[in-house]
PDB file of N, CA and C in Angstrom:
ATOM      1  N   UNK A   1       0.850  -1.180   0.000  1.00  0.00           N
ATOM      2  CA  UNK A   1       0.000   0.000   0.000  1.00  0.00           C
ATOM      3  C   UNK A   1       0.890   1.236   0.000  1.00  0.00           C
ATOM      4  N   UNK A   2       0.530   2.052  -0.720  1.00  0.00           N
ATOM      5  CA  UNK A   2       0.992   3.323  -0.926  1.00  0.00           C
ATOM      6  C   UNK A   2       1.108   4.160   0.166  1.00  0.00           C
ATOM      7  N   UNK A   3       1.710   5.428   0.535  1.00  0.00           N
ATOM      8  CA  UNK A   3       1.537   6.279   1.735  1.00  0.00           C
ATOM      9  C   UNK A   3       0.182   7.110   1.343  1.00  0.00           C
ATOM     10  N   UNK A   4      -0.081   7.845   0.057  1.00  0.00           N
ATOM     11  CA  UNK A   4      -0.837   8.122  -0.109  1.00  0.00           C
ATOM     12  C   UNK A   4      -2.257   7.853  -0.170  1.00  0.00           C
ATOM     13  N   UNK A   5      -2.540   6.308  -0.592  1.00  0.00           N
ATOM     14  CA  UNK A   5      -3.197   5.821  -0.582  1.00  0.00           C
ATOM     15  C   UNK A   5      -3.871   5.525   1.189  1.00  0.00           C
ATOM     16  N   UNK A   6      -2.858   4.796   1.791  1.00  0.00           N
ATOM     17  CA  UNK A   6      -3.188   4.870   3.344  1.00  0.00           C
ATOM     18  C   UNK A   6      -3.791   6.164   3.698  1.00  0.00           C
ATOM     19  N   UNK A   7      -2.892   7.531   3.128  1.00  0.00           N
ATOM     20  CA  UNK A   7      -3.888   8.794   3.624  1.00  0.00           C
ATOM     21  C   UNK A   7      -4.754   8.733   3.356  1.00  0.00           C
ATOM     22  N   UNK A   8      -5.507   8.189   2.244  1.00  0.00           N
ATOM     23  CA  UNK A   8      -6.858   8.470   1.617  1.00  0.00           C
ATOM     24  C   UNK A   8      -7.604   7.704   2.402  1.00  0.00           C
ATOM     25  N   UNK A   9      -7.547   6.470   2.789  1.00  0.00           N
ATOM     26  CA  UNK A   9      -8.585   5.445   3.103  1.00  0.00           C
ATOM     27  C   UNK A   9      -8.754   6.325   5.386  1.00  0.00           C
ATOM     28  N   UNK A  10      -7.465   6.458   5.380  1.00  0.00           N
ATOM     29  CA  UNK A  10      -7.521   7.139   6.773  1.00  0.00           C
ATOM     30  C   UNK A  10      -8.790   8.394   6.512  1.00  0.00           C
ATOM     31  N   UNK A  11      -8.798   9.180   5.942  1.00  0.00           N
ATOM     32  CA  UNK A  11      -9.491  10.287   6.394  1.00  0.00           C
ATOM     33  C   UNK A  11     -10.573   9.749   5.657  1.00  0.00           C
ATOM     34  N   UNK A  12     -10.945   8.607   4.558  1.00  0.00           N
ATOM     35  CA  UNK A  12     -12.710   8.255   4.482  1.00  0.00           C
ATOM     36  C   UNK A  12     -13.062   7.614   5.693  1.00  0.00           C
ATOM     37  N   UNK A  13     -12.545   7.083   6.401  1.00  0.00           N
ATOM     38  CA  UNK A  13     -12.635   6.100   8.009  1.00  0.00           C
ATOM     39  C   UNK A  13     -12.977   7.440   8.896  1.00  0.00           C
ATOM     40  N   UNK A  14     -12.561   8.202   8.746  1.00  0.00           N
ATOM     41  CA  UNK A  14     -13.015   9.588   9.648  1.00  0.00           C
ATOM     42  C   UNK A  14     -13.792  10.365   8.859  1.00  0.00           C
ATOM     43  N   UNK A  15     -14.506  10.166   7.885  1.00  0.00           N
ATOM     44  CA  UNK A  15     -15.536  10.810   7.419  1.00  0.00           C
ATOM     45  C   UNK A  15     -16.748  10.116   7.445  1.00  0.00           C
ATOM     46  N   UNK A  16     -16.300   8.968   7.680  1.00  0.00           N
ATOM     47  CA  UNK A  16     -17.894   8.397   8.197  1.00  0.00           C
ATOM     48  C   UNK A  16     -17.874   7.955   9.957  1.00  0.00           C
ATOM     49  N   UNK A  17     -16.572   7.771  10.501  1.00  0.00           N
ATOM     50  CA  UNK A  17     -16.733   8.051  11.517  1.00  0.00           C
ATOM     51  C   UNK A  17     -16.519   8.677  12.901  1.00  0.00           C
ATOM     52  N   UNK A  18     -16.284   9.794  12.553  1.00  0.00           N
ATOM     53  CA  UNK A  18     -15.995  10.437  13.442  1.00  0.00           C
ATOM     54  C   UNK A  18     -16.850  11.909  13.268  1.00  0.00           C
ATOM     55  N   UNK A  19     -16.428  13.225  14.049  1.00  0.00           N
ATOM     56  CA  UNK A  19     -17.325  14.214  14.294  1.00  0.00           C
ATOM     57  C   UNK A  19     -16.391  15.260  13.312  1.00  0.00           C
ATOM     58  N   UNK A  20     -17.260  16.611  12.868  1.00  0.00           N
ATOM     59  CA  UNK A  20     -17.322  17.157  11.881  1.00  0.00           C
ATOM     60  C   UNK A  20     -15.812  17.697  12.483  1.00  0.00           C
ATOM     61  N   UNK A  21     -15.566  18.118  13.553  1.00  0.00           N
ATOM     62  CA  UNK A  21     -13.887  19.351  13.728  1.00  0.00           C
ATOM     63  C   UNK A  21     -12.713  17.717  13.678  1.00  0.00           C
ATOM     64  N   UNK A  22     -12.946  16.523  13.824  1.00  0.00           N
ATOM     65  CA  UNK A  22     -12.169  15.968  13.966  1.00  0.00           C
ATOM     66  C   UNK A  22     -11.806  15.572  12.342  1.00  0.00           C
ATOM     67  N   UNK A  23     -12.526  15.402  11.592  1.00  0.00           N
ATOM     68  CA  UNK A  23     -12.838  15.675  10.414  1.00  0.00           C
ATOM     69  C   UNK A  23     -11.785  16.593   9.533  1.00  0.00           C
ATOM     70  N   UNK A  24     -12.312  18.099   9.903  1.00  0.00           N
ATOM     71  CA  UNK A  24     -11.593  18.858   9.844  1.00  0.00           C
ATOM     72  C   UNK A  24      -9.605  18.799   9.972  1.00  0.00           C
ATOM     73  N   UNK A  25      -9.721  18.673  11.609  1.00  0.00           N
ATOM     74  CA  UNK A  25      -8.251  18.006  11.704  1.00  0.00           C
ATOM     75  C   UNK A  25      -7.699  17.387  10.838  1.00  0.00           C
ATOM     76  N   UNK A  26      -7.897  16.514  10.949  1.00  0.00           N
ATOM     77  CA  UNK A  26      -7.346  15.203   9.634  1.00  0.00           C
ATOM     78  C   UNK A  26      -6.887  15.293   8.329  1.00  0.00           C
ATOM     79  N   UNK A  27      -8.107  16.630   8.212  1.00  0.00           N
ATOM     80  CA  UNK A  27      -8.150  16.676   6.726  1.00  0.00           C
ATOM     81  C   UNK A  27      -6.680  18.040   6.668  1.00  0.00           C
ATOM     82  N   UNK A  28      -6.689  18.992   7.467  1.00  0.00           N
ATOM     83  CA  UNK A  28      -5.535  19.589   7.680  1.00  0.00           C
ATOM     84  C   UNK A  28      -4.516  19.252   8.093  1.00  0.00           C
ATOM     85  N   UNK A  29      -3.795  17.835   8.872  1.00  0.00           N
ATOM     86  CA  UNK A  29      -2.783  17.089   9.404  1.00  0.00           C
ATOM     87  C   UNK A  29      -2.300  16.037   8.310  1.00  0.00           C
ATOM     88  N   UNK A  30      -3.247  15.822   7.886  1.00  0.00           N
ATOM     89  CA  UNK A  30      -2.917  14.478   6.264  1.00  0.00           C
ATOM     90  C   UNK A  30      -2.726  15.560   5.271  1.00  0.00           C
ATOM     91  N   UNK A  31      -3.132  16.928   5.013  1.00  0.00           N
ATOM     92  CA  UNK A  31      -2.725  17.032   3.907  1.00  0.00           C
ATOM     93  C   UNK A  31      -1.796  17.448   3.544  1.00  0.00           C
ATOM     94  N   UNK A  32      -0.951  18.141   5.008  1.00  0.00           N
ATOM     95  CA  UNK A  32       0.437  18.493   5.177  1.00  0.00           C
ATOM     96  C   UNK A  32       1.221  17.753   5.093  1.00  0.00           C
ATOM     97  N   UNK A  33       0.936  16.517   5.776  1.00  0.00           N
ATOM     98  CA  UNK A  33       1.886  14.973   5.552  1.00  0.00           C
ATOM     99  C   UNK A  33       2.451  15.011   4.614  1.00  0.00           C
ATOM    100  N   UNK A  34       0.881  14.901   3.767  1.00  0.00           N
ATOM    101  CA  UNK A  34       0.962  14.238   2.120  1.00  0.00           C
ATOM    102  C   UNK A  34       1.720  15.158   1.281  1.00  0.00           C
ATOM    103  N   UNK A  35       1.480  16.697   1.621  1.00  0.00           N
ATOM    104  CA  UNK A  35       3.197  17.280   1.166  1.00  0.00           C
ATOM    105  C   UNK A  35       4.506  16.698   1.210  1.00  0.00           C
ATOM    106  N   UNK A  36       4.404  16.872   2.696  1.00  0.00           N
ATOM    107  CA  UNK A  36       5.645  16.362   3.217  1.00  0.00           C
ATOM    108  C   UNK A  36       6.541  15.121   2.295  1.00  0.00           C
ATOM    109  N   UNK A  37       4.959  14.260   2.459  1.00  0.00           N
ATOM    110  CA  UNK A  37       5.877  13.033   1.434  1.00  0.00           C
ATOM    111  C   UNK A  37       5.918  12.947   0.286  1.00  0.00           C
ATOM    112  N   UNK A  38       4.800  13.820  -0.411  1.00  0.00           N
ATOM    113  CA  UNK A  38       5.368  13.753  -1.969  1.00  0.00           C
ATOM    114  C   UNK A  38       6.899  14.621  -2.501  1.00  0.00           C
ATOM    115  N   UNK A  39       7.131  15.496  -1.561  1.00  0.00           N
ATOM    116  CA  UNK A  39       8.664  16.181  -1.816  1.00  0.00           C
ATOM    117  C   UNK A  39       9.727  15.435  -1.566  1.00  0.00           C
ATOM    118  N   UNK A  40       9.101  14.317  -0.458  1.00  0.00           N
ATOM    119  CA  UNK A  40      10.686  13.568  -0.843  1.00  0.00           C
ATOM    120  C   UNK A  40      10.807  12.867  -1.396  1.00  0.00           C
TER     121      UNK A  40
END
């Protein structure tokens, strides 16, 4: 499995279950990651 891919399936798992700011989070903490790792 991909890193990216793992990000993706992580934040649909928190879009169906979890609450709307945690949501939020995730979606701002993974997408910085997912910078992070596509530059290196």
């Amino acid at each position: 499995m991909k890193v990216l891919q793992a990000v993706d399936f992580h934040l649909q798992y928190h879009q169906a279950n979890s609450k709307k700011n945690t949501v939020k989070t995730c979606e701002f903490v993974l997408s910085r990651f997912s910078m992070s790792v596509w530059q290196s």
